[in-house]
Protein backbone atom coordinates (compact mmCIF):
# COMPACT_ATOMS: atom_id res chain seq x y z
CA UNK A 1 -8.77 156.90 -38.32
CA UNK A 2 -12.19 157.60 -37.74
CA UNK A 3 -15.69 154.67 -37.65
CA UNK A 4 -19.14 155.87 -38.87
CA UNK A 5 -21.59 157.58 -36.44
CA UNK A 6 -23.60 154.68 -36.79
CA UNK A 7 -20.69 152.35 -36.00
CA UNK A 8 -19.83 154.72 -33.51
CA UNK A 9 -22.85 154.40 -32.09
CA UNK A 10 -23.66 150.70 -32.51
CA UNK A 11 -20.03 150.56 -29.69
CA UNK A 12 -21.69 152.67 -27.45
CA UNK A 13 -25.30 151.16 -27.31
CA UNK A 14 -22.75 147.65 -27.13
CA UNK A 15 -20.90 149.63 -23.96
CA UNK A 16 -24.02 151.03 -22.09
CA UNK A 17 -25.05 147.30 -21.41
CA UNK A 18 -21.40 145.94 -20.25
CA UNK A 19 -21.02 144.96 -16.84
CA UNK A 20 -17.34 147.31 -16.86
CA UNK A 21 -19.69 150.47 -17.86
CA UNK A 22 -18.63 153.17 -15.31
CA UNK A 23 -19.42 157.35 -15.31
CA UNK A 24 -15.94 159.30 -14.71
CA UNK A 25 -15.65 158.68 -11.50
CA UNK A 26 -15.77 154.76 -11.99
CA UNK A 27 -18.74 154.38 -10.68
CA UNK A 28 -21.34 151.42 -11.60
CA UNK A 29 -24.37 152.84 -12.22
CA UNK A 30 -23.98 156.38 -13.80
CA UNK A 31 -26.41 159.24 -14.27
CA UNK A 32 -25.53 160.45 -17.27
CA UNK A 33 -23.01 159.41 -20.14
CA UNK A 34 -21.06 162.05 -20.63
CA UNK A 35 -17.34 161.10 -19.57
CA UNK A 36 -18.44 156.99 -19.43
CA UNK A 37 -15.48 154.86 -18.55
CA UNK A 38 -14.75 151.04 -19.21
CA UNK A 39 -14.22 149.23 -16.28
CA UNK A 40 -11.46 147.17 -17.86
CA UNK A 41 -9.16 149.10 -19.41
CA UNK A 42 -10.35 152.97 -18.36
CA UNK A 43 -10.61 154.32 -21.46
CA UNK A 44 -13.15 156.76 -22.56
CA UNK A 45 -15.46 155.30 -23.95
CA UNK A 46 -16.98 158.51 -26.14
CA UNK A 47 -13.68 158.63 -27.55
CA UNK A 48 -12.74 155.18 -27.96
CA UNK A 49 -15.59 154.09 -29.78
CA UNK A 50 -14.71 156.83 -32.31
CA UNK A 51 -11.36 155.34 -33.25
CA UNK A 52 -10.87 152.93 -36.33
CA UNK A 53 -9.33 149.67 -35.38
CA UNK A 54 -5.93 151.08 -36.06
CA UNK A 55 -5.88 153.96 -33.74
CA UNK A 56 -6.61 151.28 -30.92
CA UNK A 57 -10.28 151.38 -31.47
CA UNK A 58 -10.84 148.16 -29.84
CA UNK A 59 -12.70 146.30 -26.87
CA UNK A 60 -10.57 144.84 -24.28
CA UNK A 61 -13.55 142.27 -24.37
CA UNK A 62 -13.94 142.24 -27.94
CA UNK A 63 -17.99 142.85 -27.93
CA UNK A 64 -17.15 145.63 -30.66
CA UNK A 65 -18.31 144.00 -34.14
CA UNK A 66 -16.74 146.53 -36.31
């Protein structure tokens, strides 16, 4: 159910540099990370990248390796 913390975060480091990386509010360039958003689908991210594949741990992009 649940990726590595290293896996975990090897998705965010991947997220932080995506065009679609948005704070809460959807905004472009965000402060902090805290509540970060994907621009594509709206997820968050903190708790997407946590996810295994088969809880719909996935990149609507597919930049995610693992």
């Amino acid at each position: 159910m649940f990726v590595s913390k290293k896996v975990k975060q090897d998705r965010l480091d991947t997220c932080k540099k995506c065009d679609f990386y948005r704070n809460f509010a959807m905004l472009r360039f965000p402060r902090w990370s805290k509540g970060a958003r994907c621009g594509k689908c709206t997820c968050f991210i903190d708790a997407k990248a946590t996810l295994s594949k088969e809880y719909l741990g996935v990149c609507p992009l597919n930049k995610w390796e693992e």
